[in-house]
C-alpha atoms as a PDB file:
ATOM      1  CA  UNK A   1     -17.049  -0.467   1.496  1.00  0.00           C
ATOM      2  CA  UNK A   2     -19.390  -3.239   0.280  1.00  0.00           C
ATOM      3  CA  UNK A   3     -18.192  -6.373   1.014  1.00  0.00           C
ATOM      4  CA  UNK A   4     -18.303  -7.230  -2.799  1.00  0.00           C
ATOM      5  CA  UNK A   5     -14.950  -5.462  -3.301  1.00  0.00           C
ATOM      6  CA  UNK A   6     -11.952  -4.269  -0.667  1.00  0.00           C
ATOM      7  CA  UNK A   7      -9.186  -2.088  -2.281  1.00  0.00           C
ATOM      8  CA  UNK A   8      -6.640  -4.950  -3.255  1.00  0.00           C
ATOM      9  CA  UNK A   9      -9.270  -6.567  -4.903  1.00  0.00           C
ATOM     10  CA  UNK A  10      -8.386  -3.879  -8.068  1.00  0.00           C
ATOM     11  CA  UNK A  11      -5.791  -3.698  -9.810  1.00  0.00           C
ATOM     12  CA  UNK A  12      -4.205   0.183 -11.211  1.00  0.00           C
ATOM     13  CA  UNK A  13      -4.966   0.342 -15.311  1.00  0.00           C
ATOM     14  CA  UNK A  14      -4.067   4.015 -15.498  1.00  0.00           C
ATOM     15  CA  UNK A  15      -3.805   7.202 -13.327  1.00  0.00           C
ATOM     16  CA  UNK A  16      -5.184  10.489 -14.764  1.00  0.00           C
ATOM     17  CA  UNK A  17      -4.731  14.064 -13.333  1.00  0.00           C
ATOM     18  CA  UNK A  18      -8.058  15.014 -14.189  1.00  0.00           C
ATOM     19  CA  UNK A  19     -10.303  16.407 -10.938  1.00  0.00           C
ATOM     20  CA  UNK A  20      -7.511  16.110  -8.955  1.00  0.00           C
ATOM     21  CA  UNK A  21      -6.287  12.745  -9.634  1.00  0.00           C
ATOM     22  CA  UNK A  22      -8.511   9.373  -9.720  1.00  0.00           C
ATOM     23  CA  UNK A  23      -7.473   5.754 -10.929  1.00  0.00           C
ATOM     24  CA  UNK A  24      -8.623   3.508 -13.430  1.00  0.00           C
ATOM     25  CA  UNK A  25      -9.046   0.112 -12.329  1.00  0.00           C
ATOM     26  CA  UNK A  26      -9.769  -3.420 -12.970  1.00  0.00           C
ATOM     27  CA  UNK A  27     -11.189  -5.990 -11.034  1.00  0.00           C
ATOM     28  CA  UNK A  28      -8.197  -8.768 -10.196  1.00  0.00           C
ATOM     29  CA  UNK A  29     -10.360 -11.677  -9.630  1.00  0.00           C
ATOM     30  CA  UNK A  30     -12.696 -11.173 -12.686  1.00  0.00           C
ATOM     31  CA  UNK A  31     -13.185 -10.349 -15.890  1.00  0.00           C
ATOM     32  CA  UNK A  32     -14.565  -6.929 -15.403  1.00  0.00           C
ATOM     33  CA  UNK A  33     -14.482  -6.314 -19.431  1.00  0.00           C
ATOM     34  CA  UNK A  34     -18.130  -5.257 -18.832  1.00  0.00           C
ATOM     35  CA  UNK A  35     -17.779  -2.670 -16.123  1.00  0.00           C
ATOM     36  CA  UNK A  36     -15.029   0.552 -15.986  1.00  0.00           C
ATOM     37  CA  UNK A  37     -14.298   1.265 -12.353  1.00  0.00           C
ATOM     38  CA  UNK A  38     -12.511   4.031 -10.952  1.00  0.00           C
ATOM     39  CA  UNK A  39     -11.378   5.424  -7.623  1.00  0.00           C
ATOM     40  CA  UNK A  40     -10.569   8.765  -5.780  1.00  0.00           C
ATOM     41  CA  UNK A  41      -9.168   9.149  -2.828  1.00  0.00           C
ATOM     42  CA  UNK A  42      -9.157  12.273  -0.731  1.00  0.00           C
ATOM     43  CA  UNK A  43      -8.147  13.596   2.592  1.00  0.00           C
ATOM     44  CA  UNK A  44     -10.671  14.576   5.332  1.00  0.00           C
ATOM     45  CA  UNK A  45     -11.302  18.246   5.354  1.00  0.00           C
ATOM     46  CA  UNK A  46      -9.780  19.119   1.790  1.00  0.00           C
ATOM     47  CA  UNK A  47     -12.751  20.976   0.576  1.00  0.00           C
ATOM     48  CA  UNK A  48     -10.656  21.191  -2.436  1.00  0.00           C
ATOM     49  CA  UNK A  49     -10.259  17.315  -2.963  1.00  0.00           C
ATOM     50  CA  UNK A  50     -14.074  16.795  -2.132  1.00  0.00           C
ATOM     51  CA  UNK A  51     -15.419  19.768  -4.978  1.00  0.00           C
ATOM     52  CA  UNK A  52     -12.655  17.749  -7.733  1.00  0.00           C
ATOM     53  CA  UNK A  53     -14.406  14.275  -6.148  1.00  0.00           C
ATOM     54  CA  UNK A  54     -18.371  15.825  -6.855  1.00  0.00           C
ATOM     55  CA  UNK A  55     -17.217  16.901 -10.171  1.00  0.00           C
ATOM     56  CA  UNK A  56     -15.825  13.342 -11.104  1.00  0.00           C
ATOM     57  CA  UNK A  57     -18.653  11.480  -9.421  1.00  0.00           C
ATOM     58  CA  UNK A  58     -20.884  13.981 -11.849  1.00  0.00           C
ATOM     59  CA  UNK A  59     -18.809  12.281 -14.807  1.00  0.00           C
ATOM     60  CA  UNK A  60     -19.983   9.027 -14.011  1.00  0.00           C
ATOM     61  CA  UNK A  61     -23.406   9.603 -13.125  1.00  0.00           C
ATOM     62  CA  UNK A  62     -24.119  11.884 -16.208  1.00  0.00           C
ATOM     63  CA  UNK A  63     -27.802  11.215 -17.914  1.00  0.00           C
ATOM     64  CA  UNK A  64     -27.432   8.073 -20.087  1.00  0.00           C
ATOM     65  CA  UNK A  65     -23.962   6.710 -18.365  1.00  0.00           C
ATOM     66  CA  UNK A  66     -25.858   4.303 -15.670  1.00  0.00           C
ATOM     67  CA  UNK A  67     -22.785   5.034 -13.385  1.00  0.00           C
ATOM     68  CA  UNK A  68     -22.604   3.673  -9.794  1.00  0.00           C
ATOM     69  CA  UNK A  69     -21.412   4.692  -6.392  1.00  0.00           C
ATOM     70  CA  UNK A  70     -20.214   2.457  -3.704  1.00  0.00           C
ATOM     71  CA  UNK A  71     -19.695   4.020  -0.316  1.00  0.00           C
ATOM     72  CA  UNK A  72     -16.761   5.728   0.737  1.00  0.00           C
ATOM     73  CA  UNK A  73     -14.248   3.685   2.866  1.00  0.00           C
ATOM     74  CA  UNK A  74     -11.408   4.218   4.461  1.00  0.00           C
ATOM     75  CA  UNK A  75      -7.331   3.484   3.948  1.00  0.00           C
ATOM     76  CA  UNK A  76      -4.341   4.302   5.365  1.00  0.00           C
ATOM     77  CA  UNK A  77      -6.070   8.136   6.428  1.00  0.00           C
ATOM     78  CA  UNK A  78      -7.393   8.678   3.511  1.00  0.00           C
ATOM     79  CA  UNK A  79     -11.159   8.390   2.658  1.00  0.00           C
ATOM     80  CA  UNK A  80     -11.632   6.105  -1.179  1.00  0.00           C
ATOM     81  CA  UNK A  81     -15.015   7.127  -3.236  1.00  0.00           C
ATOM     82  CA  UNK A  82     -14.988   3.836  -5.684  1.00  0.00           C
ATOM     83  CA  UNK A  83     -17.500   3.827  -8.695  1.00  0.00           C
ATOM     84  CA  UNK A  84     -18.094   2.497 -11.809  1.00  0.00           C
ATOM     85  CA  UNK A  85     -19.607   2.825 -15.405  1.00  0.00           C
ATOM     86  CA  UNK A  86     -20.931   0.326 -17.621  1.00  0.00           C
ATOM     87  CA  UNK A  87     -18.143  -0.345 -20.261  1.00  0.00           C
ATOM     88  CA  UNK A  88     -20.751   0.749 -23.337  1.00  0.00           C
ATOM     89  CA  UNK A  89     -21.012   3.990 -21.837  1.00  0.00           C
ATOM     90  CA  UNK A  90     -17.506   4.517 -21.321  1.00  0.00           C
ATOM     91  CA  UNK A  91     -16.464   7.066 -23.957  1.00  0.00           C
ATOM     92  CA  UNK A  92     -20.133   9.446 -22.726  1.00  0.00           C
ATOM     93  CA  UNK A  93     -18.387  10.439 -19.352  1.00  0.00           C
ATOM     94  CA  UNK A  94     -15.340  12.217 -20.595  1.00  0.00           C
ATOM     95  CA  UNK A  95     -13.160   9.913 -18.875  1.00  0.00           C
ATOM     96  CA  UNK A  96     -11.767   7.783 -21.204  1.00  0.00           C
ATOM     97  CA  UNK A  97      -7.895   9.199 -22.063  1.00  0.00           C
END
């Protein structure tokens, strides 16, 4: 992962089912009031977990949402896809509950 943020750097706002399961998060260290963030994790080989991960990662990277992706790390066996939206474009990926 970028050395800007490790995984305990965020902190768990809200867990949604959606695609399989992803997290909300927000920054611990920061005022991330700007920025939504959000994180998937899913296990090596699940072509099931990575087709719910492409269709999230479509979410935030919709035309007009300016949505990043951070490279994949991983934790505890798991591979973590973190990205993030800017906070005005929130509501245009779907995501919000």
């Amino acid at each position: 992962m970028l050395d800007e943020y490790q995984h305990d750097d965020f902190e768990v706002v809200r867990e949604d089912t959606r695609f399989g399961g992803f997290q909300e998060l927000k920054l611990r260290r920061e005022n991330s009031a700007h920025t939504r963030f959000f994180r998937k994790a899913i296990t090596p080989e699940n072509n099931d977990e990575f087709d719910d991960l492409m269709e999230l990662e479509k979410r935030v990277m919709k035309d007009g949402c300016s949505g990043a992706l951070y490279p994949m790390y991983t934790r505890n066996g798991r591979r973590w896809a973190l990205m993030s939206v800017p906070a005005e474009n929130y509501t245009s990926t779907g995501l919000s509950p």
